[in-house]
Each structure stands twice: as structure tokens, then as C-alpha cells.
PDB file of N, CA and C in Angstrom:
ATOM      1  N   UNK A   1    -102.155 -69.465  28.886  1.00  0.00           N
ATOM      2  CA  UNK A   1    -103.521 -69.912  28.930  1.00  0.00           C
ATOM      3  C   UNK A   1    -103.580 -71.373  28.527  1.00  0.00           C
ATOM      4  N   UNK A   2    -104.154 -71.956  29.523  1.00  0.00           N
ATOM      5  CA  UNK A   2    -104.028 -73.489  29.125  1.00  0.00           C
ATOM      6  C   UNK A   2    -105.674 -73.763  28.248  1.00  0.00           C
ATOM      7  N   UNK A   3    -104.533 -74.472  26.883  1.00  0.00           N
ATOM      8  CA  UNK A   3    -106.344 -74.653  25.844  1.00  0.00           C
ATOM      9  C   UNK A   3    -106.270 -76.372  26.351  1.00  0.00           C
ATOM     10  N   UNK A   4    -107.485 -76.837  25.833  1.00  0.00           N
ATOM     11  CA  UNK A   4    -107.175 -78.377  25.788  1.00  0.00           C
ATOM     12  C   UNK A   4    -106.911 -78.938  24.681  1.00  0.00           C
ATOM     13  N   UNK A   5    -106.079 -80.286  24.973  1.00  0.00           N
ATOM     14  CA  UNK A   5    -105.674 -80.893  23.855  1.00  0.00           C
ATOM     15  C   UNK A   5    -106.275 -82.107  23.320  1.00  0.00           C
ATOM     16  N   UNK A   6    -106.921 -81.635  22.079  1.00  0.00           N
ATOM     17  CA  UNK A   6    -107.572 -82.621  21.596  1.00  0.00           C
ATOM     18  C   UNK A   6    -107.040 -83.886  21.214  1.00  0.00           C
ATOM     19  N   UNK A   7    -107.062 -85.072  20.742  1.00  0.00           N
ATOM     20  CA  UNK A   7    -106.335 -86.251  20.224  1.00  0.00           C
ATOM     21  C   UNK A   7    -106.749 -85.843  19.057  1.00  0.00           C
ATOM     22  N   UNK A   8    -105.732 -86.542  18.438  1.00  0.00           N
ATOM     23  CA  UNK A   8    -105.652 -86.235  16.757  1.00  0.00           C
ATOM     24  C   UNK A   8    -106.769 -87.290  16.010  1.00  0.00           C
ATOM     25  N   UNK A   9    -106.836 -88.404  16.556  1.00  0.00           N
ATOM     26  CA  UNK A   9    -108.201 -89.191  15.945  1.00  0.00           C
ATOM     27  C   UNK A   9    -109.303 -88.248  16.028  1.00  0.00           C
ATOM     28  N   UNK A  10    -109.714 -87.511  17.267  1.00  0.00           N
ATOM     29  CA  UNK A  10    -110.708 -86.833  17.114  1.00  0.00           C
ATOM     30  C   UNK A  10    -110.820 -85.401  16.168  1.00  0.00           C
ATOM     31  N   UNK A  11    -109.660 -84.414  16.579  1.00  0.00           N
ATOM     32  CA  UNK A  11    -109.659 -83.449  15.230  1.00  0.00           C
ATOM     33  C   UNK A  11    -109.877 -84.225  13.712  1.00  0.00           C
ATOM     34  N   UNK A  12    -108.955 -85.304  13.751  1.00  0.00           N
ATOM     35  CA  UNK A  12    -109.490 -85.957  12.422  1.00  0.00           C
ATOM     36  C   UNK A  12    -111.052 -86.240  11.658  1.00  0.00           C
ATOM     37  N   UNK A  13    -111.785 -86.791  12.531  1.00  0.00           N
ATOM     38  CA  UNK A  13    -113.366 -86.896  12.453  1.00  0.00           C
ATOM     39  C   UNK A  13    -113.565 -85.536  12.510  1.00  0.00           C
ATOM     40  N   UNK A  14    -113.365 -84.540  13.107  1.00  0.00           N
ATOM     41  CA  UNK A  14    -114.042 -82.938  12.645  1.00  0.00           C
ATOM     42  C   UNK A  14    -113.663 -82.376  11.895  1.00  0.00           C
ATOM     43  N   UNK A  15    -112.439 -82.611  11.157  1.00  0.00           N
ATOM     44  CA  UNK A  15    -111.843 -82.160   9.890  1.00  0.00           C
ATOM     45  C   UNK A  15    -112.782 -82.736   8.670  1.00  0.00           C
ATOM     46  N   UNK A  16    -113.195 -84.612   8.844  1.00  0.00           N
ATOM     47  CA  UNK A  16    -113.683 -85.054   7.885  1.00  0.00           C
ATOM     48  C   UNK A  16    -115.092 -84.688   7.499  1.00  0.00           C
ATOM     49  N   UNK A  17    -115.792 -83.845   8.492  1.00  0.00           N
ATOM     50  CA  UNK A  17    -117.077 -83.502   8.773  1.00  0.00           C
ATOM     51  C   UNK A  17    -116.836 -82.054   7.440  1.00  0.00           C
ATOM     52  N   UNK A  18    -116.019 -80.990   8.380  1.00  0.00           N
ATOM     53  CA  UNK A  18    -115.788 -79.818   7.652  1.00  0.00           C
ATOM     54  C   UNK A  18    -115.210 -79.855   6.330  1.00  0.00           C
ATOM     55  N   UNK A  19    -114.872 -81.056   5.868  1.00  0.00           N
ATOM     56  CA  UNK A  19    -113.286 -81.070   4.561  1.00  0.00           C
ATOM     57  C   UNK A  19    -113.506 -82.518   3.953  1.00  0.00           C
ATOM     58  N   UNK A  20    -115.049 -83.101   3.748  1.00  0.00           N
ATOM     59  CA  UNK A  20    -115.202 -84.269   3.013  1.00  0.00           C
ATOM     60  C   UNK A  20    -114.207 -85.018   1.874  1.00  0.00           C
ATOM     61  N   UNK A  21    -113.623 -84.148   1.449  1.00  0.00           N
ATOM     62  CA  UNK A  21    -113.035 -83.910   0.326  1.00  0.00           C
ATOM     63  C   UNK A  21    -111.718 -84.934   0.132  1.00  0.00           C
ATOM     64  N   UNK A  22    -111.041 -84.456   1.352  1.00  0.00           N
ATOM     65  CA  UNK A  22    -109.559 -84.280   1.628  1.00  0.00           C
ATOM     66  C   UNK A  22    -109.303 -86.159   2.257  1.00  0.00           C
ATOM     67  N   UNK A  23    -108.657 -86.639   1.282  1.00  0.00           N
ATOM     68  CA  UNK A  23    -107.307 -87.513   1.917  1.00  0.00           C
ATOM     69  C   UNK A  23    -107.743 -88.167   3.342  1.00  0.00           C
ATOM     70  N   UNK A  24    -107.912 -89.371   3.569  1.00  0.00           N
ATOM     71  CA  UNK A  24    -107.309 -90.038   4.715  1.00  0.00           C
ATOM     72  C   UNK A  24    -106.225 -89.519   5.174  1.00  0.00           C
ATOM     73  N   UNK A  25    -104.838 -89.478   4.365  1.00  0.00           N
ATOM     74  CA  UNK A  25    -103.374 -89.075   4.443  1.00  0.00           C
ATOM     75  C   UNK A  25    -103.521 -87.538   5.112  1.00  0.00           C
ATOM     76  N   UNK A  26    -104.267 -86.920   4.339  1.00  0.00           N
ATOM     77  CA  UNK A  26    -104.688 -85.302   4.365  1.00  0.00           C
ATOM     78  C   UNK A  26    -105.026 -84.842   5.578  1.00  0.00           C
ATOM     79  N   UNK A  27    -106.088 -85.753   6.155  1.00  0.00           N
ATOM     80  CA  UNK A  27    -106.894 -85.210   7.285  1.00  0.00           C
ATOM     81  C   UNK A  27    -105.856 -86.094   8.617  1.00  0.00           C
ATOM     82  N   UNK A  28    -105.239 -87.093   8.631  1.00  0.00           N
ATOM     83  CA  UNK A  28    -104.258 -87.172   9.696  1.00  0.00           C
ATOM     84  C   UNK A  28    -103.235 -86.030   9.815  1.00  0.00           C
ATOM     85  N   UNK A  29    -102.367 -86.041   8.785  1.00  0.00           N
ATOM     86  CA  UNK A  29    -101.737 -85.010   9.003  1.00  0.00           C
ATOM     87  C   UNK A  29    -101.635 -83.277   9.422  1.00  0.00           C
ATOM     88  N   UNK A  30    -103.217 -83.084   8.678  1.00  0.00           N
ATOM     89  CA  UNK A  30    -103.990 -81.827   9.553  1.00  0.00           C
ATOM     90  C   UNK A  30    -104.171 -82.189  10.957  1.00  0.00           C
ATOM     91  N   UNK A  31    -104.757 -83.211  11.293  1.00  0.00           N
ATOM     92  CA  UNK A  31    -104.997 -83.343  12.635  1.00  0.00           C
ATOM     93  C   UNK A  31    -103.733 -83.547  13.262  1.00  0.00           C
ATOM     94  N   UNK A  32    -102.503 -84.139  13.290  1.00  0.00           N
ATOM     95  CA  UNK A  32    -101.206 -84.227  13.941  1.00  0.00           C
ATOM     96  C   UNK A  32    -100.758 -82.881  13.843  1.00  0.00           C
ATOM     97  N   UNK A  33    -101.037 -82.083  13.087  1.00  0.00           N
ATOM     98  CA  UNK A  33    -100.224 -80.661  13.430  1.00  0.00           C
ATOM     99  C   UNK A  33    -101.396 -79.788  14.076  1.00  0.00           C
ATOM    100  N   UNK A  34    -102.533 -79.902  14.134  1.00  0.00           N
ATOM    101  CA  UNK A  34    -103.153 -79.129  15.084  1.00  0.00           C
ATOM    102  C   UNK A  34    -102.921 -79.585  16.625  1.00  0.00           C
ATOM    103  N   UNK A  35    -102.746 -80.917  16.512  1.00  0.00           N
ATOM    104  CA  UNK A  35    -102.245 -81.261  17.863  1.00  0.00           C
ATOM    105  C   UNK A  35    -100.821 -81.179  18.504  1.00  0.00           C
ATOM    106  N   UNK A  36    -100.092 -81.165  17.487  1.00  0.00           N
ATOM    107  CA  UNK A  36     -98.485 -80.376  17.727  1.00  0.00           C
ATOM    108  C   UNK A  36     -98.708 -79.254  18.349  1.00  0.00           C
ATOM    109  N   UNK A  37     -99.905 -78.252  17.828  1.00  0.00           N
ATOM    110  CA  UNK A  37     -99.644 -76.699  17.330  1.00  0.00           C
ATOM    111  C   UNK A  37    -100.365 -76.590  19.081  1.00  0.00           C
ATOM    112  N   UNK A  38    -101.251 -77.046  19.431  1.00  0.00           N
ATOM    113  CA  UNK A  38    -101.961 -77.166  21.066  1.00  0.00           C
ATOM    114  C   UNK A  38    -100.772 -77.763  22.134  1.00  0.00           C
ATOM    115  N   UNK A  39    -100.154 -78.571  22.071  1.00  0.00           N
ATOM    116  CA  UNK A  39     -98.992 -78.798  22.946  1.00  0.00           C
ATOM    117  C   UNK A  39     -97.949 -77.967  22.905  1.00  0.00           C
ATOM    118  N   UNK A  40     -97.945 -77.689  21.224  1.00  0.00           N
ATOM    119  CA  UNK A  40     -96.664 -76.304  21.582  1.00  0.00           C
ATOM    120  C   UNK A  40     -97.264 -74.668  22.664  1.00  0.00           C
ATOM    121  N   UNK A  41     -98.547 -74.503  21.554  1.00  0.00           N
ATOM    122  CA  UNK A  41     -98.992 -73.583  22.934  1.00  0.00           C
ATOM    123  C   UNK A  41     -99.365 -73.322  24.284  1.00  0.00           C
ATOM    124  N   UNK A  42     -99.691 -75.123  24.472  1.00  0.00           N
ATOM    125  CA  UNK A  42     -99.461 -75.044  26.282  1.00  0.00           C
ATOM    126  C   UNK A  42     -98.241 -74.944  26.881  1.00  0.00           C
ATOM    127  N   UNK A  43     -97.205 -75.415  25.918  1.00  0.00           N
ATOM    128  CA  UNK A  43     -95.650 -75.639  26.488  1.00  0.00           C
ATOM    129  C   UNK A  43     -95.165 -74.271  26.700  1.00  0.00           C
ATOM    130  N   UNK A  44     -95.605 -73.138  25.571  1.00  0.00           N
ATOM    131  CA  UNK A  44     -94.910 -71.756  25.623  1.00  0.00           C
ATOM    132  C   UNK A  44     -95.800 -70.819  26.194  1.00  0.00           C
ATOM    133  N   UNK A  45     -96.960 -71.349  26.804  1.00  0.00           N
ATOM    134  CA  UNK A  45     -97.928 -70.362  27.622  1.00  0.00           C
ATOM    135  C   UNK A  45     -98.558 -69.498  27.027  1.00  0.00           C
ATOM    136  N   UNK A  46     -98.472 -69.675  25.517  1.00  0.00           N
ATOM    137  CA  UNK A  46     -99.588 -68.569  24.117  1.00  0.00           C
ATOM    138  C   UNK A  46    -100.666 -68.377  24.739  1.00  0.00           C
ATOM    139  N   UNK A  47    -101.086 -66.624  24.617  1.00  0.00           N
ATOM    140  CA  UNK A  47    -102.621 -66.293  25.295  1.00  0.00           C
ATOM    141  C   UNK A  47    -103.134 -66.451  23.744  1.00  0.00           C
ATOM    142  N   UNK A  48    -103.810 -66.501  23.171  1.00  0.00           N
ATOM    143  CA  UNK A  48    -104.435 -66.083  22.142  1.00  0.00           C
ATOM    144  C   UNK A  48    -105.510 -64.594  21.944  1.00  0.00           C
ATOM    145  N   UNK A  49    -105.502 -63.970  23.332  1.00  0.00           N
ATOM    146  CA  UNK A  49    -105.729 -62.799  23.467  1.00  0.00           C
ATOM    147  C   UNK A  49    -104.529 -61.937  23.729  1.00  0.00           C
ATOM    148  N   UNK A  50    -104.413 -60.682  23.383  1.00  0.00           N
ATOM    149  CA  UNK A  50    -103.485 -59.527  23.222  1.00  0.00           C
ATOM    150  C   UNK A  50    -102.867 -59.079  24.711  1.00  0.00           C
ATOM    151  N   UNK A  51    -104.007 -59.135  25.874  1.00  0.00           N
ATOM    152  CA  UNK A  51    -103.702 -58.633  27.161  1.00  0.00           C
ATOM    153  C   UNK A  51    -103.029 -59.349  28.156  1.00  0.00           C
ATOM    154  N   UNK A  52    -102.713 -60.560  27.750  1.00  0.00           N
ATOM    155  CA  UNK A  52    -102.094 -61.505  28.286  1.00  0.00           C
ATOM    156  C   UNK A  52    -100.495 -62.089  27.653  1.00  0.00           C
ATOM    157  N   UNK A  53     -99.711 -61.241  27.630  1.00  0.00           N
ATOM    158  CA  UNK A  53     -98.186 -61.223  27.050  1.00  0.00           C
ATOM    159  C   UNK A  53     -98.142 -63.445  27.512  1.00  0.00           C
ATOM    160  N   UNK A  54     -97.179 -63.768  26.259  1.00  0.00           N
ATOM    161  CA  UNK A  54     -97.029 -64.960  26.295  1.00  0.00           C
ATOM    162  C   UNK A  54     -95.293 -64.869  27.014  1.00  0.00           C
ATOM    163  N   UNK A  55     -95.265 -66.089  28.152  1.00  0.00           N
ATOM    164  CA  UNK A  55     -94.488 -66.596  28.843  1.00  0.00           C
ATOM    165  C   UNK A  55     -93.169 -65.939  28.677  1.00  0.00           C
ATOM    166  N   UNK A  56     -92.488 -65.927  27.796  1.00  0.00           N
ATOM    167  CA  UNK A  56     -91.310 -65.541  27.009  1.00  0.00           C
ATOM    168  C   UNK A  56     -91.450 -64.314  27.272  1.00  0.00           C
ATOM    169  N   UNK A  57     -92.356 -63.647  26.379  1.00  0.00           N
ATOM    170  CA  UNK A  57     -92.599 -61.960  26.775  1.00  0.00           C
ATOM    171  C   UNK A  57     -92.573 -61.689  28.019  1.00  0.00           C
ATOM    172  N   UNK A  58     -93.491 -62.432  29.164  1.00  0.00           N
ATOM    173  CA  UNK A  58     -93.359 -61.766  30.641  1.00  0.00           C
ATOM    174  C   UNK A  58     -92.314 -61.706  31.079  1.00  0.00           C
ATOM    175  N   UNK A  59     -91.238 -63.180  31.292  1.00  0.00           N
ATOM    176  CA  UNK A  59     -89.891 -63.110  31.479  1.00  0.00           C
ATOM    177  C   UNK A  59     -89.265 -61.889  31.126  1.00  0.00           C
ATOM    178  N   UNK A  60     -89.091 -61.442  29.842  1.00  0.00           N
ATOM    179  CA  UNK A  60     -88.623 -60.722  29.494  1.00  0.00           C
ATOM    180  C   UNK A  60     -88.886 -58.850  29.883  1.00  0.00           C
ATOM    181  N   UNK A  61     -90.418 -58.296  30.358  1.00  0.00           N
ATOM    182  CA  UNK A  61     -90.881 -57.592  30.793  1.00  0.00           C
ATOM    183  C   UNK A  61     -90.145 -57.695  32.283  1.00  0.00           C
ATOM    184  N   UNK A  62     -90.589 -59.075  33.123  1.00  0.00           N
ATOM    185  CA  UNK A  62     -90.073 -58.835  34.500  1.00  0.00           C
ATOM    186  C   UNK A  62     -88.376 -58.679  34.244  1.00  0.00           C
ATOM    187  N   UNK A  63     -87.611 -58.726  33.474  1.00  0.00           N
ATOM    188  CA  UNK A  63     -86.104 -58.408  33.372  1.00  0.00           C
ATOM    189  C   UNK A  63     -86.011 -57.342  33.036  1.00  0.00           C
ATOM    190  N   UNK A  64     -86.969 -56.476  32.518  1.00  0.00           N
ATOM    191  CA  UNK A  64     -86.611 -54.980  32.259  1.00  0.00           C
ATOM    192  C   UNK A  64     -87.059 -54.685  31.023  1.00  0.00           C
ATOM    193  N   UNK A  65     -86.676 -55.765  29.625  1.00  0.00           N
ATOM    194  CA  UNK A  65     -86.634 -55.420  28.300  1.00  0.00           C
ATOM    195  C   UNK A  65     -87.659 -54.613  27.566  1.00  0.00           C
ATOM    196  N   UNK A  66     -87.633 -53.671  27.574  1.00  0.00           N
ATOM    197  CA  UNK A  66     -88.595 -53.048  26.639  1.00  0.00           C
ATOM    198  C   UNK A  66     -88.315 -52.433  25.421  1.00  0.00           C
ATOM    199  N   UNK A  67     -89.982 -52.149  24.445  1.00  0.00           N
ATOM    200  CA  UNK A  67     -89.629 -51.816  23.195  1.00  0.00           C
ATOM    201  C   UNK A  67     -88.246 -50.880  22.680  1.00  0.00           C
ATOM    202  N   UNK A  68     -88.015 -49.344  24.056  1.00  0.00           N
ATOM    203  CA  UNK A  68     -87.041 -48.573  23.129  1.00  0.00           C
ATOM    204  C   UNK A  68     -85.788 -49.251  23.524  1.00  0.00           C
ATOM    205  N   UNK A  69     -85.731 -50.854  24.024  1.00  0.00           N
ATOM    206  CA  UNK A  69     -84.278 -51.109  24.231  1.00  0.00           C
ATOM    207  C   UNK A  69     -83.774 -52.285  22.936  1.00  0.00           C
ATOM    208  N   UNK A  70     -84.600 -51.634  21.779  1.00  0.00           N
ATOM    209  CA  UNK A  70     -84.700 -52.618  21.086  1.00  0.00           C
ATOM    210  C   UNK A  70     -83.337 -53.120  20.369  1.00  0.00           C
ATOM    211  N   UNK A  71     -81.968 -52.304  20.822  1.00  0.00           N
ATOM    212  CA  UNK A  71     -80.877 -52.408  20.535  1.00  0.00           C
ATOM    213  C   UNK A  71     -80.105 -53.423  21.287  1.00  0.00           C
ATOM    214  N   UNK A  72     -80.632 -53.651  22.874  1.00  0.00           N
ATOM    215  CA  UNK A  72     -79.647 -54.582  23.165  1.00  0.00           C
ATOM    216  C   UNK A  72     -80.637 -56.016  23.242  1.00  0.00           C
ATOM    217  N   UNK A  73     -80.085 -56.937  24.073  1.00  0.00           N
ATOM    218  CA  UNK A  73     -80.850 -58.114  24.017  1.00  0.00           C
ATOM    219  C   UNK A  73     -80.852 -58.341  25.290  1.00  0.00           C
ATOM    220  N   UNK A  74     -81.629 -59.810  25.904  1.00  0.00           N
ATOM    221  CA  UNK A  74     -82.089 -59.808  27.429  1.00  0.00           C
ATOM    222  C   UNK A  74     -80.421 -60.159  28.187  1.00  0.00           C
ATOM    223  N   UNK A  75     -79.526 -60.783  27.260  1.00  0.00           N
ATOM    224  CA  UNK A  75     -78.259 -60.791  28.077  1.00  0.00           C
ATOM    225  C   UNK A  75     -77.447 -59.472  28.332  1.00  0.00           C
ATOM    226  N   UNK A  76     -77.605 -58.516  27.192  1.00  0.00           N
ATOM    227  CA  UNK A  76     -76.976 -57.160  27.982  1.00  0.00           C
ATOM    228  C   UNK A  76     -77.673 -56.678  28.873  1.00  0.00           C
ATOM    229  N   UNK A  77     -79.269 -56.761  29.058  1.00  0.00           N
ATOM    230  CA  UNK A  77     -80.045 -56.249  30.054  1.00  0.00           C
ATOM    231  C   UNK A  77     -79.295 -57.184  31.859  1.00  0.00           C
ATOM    232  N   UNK A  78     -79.227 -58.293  31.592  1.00  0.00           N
ATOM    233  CA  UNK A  78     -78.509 -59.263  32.862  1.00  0.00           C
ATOM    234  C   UNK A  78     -77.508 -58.774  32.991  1.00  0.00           C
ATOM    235  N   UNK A  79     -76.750 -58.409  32.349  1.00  0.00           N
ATOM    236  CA  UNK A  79     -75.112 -58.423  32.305  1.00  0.00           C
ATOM    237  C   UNK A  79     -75.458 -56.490  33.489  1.00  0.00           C
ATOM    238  N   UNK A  80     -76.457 -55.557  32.695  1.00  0.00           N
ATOM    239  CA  UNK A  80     -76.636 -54.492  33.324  1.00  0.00           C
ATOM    240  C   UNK A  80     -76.795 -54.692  35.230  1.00  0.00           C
ATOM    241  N   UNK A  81     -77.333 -55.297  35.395  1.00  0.00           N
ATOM    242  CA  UNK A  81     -78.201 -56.246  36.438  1.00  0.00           C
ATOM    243  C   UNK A  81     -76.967 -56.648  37.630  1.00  0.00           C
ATOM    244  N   UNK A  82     -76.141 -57.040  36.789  1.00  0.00           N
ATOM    245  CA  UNK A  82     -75.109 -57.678  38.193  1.00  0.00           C
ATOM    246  C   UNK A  82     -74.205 -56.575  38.652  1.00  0.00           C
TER     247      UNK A  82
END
């Protein structure tokens, strides 16, 4: 699920709104990891809903892997495969 990615100047100003409190230092660095944390989840395809298995998981579904094969891993499932 593609979210959008905010710039970190701007999470910053909505952090300072919600979190008066907190650090110049404080509120960049909140804002650089919320914006890490949005590029990492567009990069790995995170649903943030349950019904939508994330990227990794589907791969792994379309190869076969399921819960009771929780003994081998997706390379013995390939290795089964050829």
C-alpha cells in the first residue's frame, strides 16, 4: 500500500504543534525517523491493514510457504520445486 511521504520539515512543524515541549534536536529527529519509517514501508509494500499480506509474505505464500511448514524455510520449499 503506497502511504505518502511526508518531508521531515513538515512532520517537524506537526510534531511542534502536538509536542511544544520537545527539543529543536528532538522534533528533527522524530521527524527523520518517521520519514525513514514511510520510505521503509513503501520500499517493503507494508499494508497497515491485516487483509493485505505485506510483499515478503505474498512472495512467500505464492512459493508455497505456509504456517504448518514452519520447520523448513523458503529455500527448502525451492530446492522442493526443482
Amino acid at each position: 500500500m503506497m502511504t505518502q511521504i511526508e518531508s521531515y520539515s513538515k512532520i517537524a512543524k506537526e510534531l511542534k504543534k502536538d509536542y511544544p515541549k520537545l527539543s529543536d534536536f528532538e522534533l528533527l529527529s522524530l521527524a527523520i525517523q518517521i520519514e525513514r519509517n514511510q520510505l521503509i514501508e513503501n520500499g517493503l509494500s507494508i499494508s497497515r491493514l491485516d487483509k493485505h499480506p505485506p510483499s515478503l509474505e505474498a512472495i512467500a505464500i505464492a512459493l508455497g510457504y505456509t504456517n504448518d511448514q514452519i520447520k523448513e524455510t523458503i529455500t527448502d520449499v525451492l530446492r522442493e520445486r526443482e
